[in-house]
C-alpha atoms as a PDB file:
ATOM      1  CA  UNK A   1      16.735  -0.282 -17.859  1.00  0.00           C
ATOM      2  CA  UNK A   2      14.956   1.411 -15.421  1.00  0.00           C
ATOM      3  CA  UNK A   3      12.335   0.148 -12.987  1.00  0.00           C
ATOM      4  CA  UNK A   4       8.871  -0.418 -14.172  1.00  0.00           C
ATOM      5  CA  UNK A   5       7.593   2.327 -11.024  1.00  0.00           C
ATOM      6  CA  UNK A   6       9.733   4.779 -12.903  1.00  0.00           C
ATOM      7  CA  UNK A   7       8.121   4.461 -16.314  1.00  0.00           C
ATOM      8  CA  UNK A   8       4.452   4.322 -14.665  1.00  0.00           C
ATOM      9  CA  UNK A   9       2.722   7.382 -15.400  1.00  0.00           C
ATOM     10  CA  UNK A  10       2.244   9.826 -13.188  1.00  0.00           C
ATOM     11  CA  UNK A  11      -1.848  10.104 -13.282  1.00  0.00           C
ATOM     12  CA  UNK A  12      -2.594   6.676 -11.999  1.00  0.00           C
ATOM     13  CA  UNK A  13      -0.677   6.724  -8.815  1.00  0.00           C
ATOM     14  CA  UNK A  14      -3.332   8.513  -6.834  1.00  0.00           C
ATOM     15  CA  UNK A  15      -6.504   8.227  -6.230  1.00  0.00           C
ATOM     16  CA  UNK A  16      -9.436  11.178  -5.871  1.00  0.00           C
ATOM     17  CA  UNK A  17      -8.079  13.223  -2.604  1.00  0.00           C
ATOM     18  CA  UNK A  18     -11.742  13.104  -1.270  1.00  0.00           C
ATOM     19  CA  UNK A  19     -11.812   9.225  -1.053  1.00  0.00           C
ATOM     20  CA  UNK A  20      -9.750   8.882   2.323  1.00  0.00           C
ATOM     21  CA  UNK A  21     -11.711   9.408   5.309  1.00  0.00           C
ATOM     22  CA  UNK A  22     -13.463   6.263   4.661  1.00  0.00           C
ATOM     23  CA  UNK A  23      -9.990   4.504   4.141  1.00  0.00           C
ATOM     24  CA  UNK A  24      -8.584   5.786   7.437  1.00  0.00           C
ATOM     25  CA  UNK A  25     -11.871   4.994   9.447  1.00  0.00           C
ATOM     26  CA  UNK A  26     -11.057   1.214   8.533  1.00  0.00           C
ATOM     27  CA  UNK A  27      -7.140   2.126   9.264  1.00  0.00           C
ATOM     28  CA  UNK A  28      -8.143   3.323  12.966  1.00  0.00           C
ATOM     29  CA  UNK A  29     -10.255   0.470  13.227  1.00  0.00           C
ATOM     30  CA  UNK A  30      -8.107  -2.095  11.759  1.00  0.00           C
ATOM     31  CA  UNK A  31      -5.001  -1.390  13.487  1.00  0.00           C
ATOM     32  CA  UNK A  32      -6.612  -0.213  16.838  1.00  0.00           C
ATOM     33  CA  UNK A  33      -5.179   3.505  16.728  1.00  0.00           C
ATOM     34  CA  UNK A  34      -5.685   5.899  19.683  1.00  0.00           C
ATOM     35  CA  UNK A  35      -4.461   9.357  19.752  1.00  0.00           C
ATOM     36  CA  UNK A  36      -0.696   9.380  20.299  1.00  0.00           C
ATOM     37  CA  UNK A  37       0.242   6.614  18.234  1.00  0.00           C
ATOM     38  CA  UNK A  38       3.401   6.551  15.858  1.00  0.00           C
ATOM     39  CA  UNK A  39       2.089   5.309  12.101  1.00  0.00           C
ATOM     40  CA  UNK A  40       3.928   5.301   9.349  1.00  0.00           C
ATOM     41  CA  UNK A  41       2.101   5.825   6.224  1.00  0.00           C
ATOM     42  CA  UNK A  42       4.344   3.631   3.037  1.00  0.00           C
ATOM     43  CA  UNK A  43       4.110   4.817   0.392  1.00  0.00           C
ATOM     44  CA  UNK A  44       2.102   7.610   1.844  1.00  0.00           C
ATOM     45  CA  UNK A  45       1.100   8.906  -1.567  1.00  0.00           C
ATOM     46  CA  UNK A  46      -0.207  13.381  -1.273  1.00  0.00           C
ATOM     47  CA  UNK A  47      -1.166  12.058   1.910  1.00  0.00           C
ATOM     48  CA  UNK A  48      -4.928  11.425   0.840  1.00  0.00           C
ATOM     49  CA  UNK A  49      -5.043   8.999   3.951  1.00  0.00           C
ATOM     50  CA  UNK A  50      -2.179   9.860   6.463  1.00  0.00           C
ATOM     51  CA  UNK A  51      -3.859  13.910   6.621  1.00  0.00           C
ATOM     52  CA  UNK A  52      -7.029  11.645   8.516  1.00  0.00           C
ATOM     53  CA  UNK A  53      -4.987   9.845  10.707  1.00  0.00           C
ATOM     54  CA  UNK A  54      -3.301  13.264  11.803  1.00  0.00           C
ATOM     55  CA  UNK A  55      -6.571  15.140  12.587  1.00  0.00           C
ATOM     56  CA  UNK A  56      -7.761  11.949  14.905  1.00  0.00           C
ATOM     57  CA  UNK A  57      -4.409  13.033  16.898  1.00  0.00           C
ATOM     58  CA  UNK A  58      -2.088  10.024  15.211  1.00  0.00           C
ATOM     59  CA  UNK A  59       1.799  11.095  15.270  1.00  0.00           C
ATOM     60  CA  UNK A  60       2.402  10.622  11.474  1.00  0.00           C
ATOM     61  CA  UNK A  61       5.257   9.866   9.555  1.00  0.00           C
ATOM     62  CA  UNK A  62       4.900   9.392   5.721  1.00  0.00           C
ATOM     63  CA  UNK A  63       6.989   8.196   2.994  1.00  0.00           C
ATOM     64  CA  UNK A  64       7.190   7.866  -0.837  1.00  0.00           C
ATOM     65  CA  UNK A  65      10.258   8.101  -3.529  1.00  0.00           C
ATOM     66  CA  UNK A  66       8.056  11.136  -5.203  1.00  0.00           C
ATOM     67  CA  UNK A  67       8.875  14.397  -4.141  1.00  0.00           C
ATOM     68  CA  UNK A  68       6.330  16.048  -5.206  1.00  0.00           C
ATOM     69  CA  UNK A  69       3.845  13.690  -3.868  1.00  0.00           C
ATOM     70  CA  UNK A  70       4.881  14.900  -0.462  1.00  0.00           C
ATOM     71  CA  UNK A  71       5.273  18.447  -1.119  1.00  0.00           C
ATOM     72  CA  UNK A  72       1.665  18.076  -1.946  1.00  0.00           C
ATOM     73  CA  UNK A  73       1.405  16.002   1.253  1.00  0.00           C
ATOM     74  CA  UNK A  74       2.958  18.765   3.186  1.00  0.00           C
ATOM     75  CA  UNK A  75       0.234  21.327   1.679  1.00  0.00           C
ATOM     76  CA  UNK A  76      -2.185  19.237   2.729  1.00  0.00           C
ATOM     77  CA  UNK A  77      -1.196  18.864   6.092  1.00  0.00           C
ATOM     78  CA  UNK A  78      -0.562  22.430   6.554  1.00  0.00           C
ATOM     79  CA  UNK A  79      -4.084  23.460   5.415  1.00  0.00           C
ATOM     80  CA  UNK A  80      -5.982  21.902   8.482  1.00  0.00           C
ATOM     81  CA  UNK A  81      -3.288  22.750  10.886  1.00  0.00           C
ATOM     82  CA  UNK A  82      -1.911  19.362  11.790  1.00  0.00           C
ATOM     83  CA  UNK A  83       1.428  18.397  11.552  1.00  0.00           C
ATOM     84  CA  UNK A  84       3.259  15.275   9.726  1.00  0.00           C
ATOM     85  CA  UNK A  85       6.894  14.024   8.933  1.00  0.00           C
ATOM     86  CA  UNK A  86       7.516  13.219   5.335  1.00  0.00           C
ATOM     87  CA  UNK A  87      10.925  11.920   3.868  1.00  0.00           C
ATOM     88  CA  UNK A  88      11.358  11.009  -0.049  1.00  0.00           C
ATOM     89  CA  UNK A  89      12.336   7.355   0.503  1.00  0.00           C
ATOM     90  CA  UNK A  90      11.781   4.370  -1.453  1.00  0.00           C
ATOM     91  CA  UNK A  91      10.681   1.561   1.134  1.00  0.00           C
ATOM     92  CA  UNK A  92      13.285  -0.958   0.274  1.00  0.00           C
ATOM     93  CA  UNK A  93      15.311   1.353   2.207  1.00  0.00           C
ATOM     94  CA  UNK A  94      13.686   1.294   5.190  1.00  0.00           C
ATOM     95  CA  UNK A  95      15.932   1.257   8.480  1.00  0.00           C
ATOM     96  CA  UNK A  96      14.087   2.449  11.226  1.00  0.00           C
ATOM     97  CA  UNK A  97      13.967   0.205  14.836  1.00  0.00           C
ATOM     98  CA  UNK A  98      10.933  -0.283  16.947  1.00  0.00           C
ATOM     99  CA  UNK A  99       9.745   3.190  16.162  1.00  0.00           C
ATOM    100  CA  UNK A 100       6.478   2.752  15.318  1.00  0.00           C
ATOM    101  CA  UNK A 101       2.901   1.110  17.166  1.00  0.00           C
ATOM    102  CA  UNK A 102       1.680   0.876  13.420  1.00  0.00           C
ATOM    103  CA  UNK A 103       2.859   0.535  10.047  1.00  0.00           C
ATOM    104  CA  UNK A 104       0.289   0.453   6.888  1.00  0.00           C
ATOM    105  CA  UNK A 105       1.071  -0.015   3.140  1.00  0.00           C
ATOM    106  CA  UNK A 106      -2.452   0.615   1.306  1.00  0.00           C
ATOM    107  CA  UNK A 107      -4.015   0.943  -2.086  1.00  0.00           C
ATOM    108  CA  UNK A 108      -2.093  -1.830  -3.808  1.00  0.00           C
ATOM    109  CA  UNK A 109       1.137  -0.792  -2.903  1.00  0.00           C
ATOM    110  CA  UNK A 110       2.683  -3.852  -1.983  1.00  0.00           C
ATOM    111  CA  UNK A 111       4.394  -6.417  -4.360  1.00  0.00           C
ATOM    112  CA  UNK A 112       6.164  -4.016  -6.555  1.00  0.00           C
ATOM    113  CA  UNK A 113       9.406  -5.605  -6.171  1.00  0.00           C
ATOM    114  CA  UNK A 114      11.467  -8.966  -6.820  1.00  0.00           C
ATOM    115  CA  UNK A 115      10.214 -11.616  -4.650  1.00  0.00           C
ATOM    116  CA  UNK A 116      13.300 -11.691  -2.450  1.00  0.00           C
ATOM    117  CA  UNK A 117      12.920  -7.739  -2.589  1.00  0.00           C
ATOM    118  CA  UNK A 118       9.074  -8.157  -1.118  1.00  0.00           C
ATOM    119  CA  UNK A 119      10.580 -10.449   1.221  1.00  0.00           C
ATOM    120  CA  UNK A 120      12.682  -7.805   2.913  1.00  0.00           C
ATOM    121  CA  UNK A 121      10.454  -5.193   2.620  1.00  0.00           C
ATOM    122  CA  UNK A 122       8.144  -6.822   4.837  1.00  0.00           C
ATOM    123  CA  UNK A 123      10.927  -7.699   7.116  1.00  0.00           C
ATOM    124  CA  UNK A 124      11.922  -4.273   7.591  1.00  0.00           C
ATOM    125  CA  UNK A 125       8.579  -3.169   7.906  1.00  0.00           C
ATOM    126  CA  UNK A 126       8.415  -5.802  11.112  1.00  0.00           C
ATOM    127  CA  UNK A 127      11.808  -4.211  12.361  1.00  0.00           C
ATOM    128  CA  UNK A 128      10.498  -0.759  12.331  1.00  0.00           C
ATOM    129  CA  UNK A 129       7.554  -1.273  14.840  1.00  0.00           C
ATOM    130  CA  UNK A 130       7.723  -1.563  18.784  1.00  0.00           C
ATOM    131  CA  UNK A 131       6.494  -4.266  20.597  1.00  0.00           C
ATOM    132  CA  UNK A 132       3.049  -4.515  20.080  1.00  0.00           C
ATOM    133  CA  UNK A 133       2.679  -2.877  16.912  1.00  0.00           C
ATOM    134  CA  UNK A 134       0.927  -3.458  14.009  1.00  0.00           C
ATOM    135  CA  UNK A 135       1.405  -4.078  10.445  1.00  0.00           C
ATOM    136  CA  UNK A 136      -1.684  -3.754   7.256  1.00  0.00           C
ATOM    137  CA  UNK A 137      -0.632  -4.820   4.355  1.00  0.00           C
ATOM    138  CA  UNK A 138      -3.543  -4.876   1.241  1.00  0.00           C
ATOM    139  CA  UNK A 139      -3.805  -5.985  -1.929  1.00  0.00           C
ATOM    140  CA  UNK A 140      -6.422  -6.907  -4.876  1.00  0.00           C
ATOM    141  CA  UNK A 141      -8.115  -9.957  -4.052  1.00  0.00           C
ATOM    142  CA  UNK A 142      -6.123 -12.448  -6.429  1.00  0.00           C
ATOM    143  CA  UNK A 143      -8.992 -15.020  -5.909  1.00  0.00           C
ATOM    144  CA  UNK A 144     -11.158 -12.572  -7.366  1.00  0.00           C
ATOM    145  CA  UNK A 145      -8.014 -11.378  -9.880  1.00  0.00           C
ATOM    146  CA  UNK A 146      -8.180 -14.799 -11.229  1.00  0.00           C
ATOM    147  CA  UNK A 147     -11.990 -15.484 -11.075  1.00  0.00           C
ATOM    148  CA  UNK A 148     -12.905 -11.887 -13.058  1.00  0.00           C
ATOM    149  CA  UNK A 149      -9.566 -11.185 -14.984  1.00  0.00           C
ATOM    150  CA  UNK A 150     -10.071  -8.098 -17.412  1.00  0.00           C
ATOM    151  CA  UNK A 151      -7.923  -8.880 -20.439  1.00  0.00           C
ATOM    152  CA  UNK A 152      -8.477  -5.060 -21.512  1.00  0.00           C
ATOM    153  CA  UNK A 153      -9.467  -1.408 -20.113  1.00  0.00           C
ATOM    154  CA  UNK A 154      -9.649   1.704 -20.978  1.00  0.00           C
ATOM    155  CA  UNK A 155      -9.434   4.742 -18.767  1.00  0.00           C
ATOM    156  CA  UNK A 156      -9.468   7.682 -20.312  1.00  0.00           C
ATOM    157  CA  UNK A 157      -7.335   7.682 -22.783  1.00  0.00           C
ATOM    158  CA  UNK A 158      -5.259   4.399 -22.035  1.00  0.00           C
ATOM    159  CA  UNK A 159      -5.929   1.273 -23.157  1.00  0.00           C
ATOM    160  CA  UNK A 160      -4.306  -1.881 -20.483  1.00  0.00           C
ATOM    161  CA  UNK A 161      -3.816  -5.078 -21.900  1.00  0.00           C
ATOM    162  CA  UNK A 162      -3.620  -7.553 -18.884  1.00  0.00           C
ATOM    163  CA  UNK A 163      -2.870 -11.104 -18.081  1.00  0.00           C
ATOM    164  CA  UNK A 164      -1.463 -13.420 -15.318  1.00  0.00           C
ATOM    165  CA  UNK A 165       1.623 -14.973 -15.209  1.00  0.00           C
ATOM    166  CA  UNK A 166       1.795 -18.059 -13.097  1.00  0.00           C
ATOM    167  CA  UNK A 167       5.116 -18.821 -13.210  1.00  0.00           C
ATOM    168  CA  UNK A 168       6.007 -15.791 -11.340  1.00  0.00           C
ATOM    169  CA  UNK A 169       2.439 -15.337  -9.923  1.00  0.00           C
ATOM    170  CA  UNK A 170       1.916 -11.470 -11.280  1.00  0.00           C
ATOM    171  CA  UNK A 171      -0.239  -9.808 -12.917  1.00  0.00           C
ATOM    172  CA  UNK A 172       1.119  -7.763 -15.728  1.00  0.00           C
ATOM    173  CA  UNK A 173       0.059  -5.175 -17.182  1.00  0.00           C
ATOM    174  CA  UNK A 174       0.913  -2.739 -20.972  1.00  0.00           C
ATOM    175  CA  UNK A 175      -0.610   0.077 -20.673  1.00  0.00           C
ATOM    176  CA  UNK A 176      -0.620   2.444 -24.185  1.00  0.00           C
ATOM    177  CA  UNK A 177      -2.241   6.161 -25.194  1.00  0.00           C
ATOM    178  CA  UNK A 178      -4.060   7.278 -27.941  1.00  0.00           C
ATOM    179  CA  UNK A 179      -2.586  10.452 -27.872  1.00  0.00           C
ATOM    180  CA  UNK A 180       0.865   9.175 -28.614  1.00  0.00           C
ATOM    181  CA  UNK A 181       2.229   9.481 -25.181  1.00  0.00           C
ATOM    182  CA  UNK A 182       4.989   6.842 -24.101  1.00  0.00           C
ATOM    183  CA  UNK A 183       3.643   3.324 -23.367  1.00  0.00           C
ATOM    184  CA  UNK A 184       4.174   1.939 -19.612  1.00  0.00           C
ATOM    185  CA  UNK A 185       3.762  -1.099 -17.984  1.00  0.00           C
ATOM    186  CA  UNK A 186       3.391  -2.655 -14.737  1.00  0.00           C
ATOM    187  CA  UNK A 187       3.937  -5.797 -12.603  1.00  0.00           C
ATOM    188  CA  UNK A 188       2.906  -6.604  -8.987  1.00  0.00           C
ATOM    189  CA  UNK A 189       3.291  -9.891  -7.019  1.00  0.00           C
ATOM    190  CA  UNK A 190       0.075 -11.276  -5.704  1.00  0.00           C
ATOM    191  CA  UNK A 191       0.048 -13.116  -2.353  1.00  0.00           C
ATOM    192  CA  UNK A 192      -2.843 -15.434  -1.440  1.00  0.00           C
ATOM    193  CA  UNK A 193      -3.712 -15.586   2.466  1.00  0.00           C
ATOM    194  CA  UNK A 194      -1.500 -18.285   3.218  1.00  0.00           C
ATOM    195  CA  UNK A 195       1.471 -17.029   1.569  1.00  0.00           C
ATOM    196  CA  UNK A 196       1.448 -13.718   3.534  1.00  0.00           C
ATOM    197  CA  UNK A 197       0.993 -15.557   7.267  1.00  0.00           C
ATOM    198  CA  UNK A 198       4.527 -17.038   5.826  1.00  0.00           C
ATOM    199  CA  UNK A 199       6.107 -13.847   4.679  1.00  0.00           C
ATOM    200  CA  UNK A 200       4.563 -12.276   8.181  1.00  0.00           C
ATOM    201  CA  UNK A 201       5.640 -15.459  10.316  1.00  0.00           C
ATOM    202  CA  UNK A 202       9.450 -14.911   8.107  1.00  0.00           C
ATOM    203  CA  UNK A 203       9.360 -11.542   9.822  1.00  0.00           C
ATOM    204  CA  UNK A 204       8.623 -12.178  13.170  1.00  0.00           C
ATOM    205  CA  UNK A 205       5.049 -11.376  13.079  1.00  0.00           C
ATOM    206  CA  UNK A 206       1.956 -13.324  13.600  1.00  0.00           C
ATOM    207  CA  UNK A 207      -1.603 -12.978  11.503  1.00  0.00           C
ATOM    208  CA  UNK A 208      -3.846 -11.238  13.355  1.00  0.00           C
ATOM    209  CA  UNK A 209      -7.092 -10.675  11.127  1.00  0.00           C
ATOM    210  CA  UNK A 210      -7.351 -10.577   7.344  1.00  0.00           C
ATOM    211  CA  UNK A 211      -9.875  -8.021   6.268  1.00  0.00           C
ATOM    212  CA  UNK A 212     -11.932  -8.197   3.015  1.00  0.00           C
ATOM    213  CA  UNK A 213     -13.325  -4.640   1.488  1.00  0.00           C
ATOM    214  CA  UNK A 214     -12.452  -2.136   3.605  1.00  0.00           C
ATOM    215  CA  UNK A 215     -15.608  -2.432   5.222  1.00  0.00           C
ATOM    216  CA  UNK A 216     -14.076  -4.430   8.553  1.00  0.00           C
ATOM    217  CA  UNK A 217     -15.898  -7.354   7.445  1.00  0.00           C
ATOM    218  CA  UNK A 218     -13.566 -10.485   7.465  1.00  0.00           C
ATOM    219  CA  UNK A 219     -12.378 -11.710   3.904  1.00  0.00           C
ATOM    220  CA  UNK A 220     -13.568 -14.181   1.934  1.00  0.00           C
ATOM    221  CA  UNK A 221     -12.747 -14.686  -1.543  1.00  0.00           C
ATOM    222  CA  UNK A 222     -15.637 -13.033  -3.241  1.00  0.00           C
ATOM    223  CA  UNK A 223     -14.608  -9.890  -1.477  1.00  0.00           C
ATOM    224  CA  UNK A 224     -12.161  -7.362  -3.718  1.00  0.00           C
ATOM    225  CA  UNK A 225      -9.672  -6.212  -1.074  1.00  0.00           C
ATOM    226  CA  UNK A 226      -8.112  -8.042   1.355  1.00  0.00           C
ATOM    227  CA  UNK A 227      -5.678  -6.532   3.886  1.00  0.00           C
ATOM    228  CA  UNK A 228      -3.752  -8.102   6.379  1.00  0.00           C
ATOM    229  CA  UNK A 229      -2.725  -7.360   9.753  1.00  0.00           C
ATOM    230  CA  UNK A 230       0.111  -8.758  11.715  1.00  0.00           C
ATOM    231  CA  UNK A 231       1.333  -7.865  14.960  1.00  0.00           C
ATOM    232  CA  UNK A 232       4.741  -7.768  16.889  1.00  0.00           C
ATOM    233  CA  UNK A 233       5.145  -9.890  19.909  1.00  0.00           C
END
């Protein structure tokens, strides 16, 4: 059976192209960048975010297990004349050592996995930055997940039927079309504040700020977003 990522569709994976200057003001911000700086955008998506990064003089590096997510990165890239690495790679397979001053995994991209999976992940997230370097992680709020839980949506259309599983501590997802097209569904791990200092302290790393709505305000559990930063001693 294959993974739930695989059956996902295609449409909801990225989000309006025009949306990430404001997402990689907070990134600069959040992570300290200064021109120069090796970041590694996972997974970087069409490079909606990274292409930002570039033009403020980051070294980029992106990766995603879609192709043609990063051919359309590469376009992207090419248009404004900055340059950017991009390897199809699915970040369990990470193996990279103190390469980079700052690593970011953004737009609800983390928790995909088992929880030992997550676990390593993170770890070889750690492994991949120098000393010094820095690690944002986000997420939905699951404070506000659990406060404000939408049983069902409809986008377009798709119609989600959602709940929360506490055993397991995800929020799943079954997401089917009126047109006929196949159903999907989805999974993702939610961590609470706590429980990421542990999986960052597992990996070497220690908490460094935990930011709420992408505003570089500091969260708090009415806040949507949170996104964590750890750094490498």
């Amino acid at each position: 059976m294959p993974e739930w990522i695989e059956t996902y569709h295609k449409d909801f994976w990225l989000k309006p192209d025009d949306t990430g200057d404001d997402d990689a003001r907070f990134m600069m911000q959040a992570l300290k960048l200064q021109p120069g700086m090796r970041v590694l955008d996972m997974p970087c998506g069409a490079g909606r975010v990274a292409v930002h990064l570039a033009k403020a003089g980051c070294r980029v590096t992106g990766i995603d297990r879609n192709p043609n997510f990063l051919a359309r990165a590469q376009r992207r890239f090419a248009d404004v004349g900055v340059e950017g690495e991009f390897r199809v790679l699915d970040m369990r397979a990470l193996d990279e050592a103190a390469v980079f001053d700052a690593i970011y995994n953004w737009g609800g991209s983390f928790g995909y996995f088992s929880d030992e999976e997550n676990v390593a992940v993170v770890r070889r997230m750690a492994a991949a930055l120098a000393p010094g370097g820095r690690l944002l992680i986000e997420q939905i709020s699951r404070e506000r997940v659990l406060r404000h839980l939408i049983a069902s949506n409809r986008i377009g259309e798709w119609v989600s039927r959602t709940h929360w599983d506490a055993a397991t501590q995800r929020i799943i997802s079954e997401w089917t079309s009126d047109t006929g097209q196949p159903s999907f569904a989805s999974t993702m791990r939610l961590y609470t504040p706590a429980q990421f200092q542990r999986l960052f302290a597992d990996a070497g790393l220690e908490m460094e700020a935990i930011y709420g709505d992408r505003d570089g305000e500091l969260y708090t559990q009415r806040c949507r977003r949170m996104s964590v930063v750890g750094r490498r001693g």
